[in-house]
Protein backbone atom coordinates (compact mmCIF):
# COMPACT_ATOMS: atom_id res chain seq x y z
CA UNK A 1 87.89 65.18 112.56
CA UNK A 2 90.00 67.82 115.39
CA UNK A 3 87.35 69.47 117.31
CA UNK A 4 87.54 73.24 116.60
CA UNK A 5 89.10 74.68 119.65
CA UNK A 6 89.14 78.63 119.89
CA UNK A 7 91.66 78.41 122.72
CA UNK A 8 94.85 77.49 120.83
CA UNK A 9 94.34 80.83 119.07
CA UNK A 10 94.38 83.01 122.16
CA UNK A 11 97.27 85.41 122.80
CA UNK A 12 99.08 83.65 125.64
CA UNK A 13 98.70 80.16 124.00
CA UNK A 14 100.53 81.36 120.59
CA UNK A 15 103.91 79.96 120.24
CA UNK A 16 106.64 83.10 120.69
CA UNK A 17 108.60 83.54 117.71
CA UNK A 18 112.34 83.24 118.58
CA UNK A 19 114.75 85.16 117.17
CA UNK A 20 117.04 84.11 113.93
CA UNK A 21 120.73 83.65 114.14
CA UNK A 22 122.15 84.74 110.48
CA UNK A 23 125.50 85.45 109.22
CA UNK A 24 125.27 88.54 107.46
CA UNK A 25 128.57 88.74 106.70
CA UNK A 26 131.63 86.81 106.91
CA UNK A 27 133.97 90.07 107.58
CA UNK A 28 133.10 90.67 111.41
CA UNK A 29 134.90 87.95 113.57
CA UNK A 30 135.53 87.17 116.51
CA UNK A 31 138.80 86.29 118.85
CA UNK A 32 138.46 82.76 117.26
CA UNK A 33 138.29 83.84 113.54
CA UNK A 34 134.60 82.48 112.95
CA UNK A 35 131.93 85.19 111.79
CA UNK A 36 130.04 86.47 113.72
CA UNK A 37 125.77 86.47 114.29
CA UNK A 38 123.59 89.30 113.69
CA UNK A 39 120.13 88.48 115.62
CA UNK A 40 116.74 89.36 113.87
CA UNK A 41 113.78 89.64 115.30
CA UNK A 42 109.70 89.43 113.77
CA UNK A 43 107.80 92.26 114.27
CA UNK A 44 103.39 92.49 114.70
CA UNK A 45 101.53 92.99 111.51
CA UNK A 46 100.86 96.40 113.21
CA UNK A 47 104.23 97.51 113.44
CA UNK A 48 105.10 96.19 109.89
CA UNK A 49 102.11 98.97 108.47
CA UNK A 50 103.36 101.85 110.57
CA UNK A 51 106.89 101.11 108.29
CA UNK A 52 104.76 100.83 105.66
CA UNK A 53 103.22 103.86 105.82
CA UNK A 54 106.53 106.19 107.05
CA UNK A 55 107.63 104.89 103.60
CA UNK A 56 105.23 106.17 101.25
CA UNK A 57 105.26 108.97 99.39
CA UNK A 58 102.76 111.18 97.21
CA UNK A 59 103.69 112.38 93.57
CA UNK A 60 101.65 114.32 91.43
CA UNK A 61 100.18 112.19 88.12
CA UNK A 62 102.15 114.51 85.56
CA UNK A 63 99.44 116.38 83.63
CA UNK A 64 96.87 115.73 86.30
CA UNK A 65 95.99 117.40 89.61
CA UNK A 66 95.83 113.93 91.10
CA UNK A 67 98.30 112.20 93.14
CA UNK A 68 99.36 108.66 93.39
CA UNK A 69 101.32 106.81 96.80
CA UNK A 70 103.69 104.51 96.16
CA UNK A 71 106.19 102.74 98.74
CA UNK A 72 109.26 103.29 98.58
CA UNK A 73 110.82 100.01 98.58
CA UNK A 74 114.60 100.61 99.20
CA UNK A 75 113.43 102.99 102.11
CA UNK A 76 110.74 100.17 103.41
CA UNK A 77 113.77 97.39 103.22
CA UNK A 78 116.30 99.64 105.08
CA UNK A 79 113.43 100.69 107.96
CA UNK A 80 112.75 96.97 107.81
CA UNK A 81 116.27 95.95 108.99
CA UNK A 82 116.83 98.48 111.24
CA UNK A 83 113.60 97.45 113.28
CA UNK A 84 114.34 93.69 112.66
CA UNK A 85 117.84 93.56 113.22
CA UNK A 86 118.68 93.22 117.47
CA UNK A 87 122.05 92.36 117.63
CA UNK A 88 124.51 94.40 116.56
CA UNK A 89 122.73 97.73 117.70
CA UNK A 90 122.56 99.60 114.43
CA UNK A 91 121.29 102.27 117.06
CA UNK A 92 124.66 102.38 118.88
CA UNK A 93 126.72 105.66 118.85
CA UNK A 94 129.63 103.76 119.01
CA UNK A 95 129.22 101.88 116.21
CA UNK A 96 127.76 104.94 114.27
CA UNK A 97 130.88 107.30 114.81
CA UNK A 98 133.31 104.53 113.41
CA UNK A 99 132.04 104.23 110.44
CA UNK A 100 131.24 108.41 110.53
CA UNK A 101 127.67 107.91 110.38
CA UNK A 102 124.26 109.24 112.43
CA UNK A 103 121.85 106.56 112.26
CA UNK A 104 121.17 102.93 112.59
CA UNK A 105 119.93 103.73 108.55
CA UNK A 106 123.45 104.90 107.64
CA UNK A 107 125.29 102.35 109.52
CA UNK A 108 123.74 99.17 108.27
CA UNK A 109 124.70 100.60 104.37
CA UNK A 110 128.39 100.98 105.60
CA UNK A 111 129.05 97.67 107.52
CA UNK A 112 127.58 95.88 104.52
CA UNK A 113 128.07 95.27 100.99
CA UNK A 114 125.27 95.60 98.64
CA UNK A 115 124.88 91.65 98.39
CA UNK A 116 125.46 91.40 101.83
CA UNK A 117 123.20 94.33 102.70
CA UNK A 118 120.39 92.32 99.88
CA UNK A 119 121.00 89.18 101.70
CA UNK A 120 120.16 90.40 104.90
CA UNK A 121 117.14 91.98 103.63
CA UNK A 122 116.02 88.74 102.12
CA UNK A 123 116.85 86.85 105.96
CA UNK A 124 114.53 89.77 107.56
CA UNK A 125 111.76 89.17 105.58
CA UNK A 126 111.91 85.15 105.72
CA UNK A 127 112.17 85.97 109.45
CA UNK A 128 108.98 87.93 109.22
CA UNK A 129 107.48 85.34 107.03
CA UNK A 130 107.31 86.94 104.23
CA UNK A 131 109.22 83.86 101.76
CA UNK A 132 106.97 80.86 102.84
CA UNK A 133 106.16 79.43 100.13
CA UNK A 134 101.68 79.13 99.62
CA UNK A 135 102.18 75.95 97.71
CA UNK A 136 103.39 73.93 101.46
CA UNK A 137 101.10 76.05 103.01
CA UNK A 138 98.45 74.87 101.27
CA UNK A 139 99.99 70.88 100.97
CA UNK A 140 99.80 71.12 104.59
CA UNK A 141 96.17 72.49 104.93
CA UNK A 142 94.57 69.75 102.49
CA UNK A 143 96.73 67.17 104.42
């Protein structure tokens, strides 16, 4: 049986998570004619909340004075990209004015088509984790 060791779990002995090379779509080339990669990055469980949280919103329970939150979720997957996604900078005015746009927000929904843009979505949160499947996890574990 592995001797529990504490140390492998310590901040500077944690494996970095690199970033993801993805393909988001097949439009932007370069001089060669071969598409270009968008980089994606993983964020902390911390900064993952704070979206989280900028994303939900009260409403009033109709016929109550109570109030329910609820995430957004196409806000939460938009806020999600533009924090995830490092290469092309959404946050570039360049890129914002041509496409007449403020706002890495606006500019990812113009450069992309909606199965592009639900692609991508899907590669940020697979990136983040978010699609491993619990049945390998757990294969692994009683292994």
């Amino acid at each position: 049986m592995e001797e529990k060791n504490l140390q492998a779990f310590l901040a500077e002995n944690a494996v970095k998570a690199e970033n993801i090379k993805y393909i988001a779509s097949k439009r932007f080339i370069n001089a060669d004619r071969n598409p270009i990669e968008w980089e994606i990055q993983t964020i902390t469980s911390d900064e993952d909340e704070t979206l989280r949280n900028s994303c939900k919103k009260k409403e009033f329970v109709p016929g109550t004075r109570q109030t329910s939150t609820t995430l957004d979720q196409e806000k939460y997957a938009t806020v999600l990209i533009c924090k995830c996604v490092v290469y092309p900078n959404l946050n570039d005015a360049g890129l914002q004015d041509s496409y007449g746009v403020v706002g890495a927000e606006e500019v990812v929904k113009k450069m992309l088509t909606p199965g592009e843009y639900t692609d991508l979505f899907m590669a940020v949160q697979q990136a983040n984790g978010f699609q491993t499947g619990m049945d390998e996890k757990i294969k692994t574990a009683k292994n």
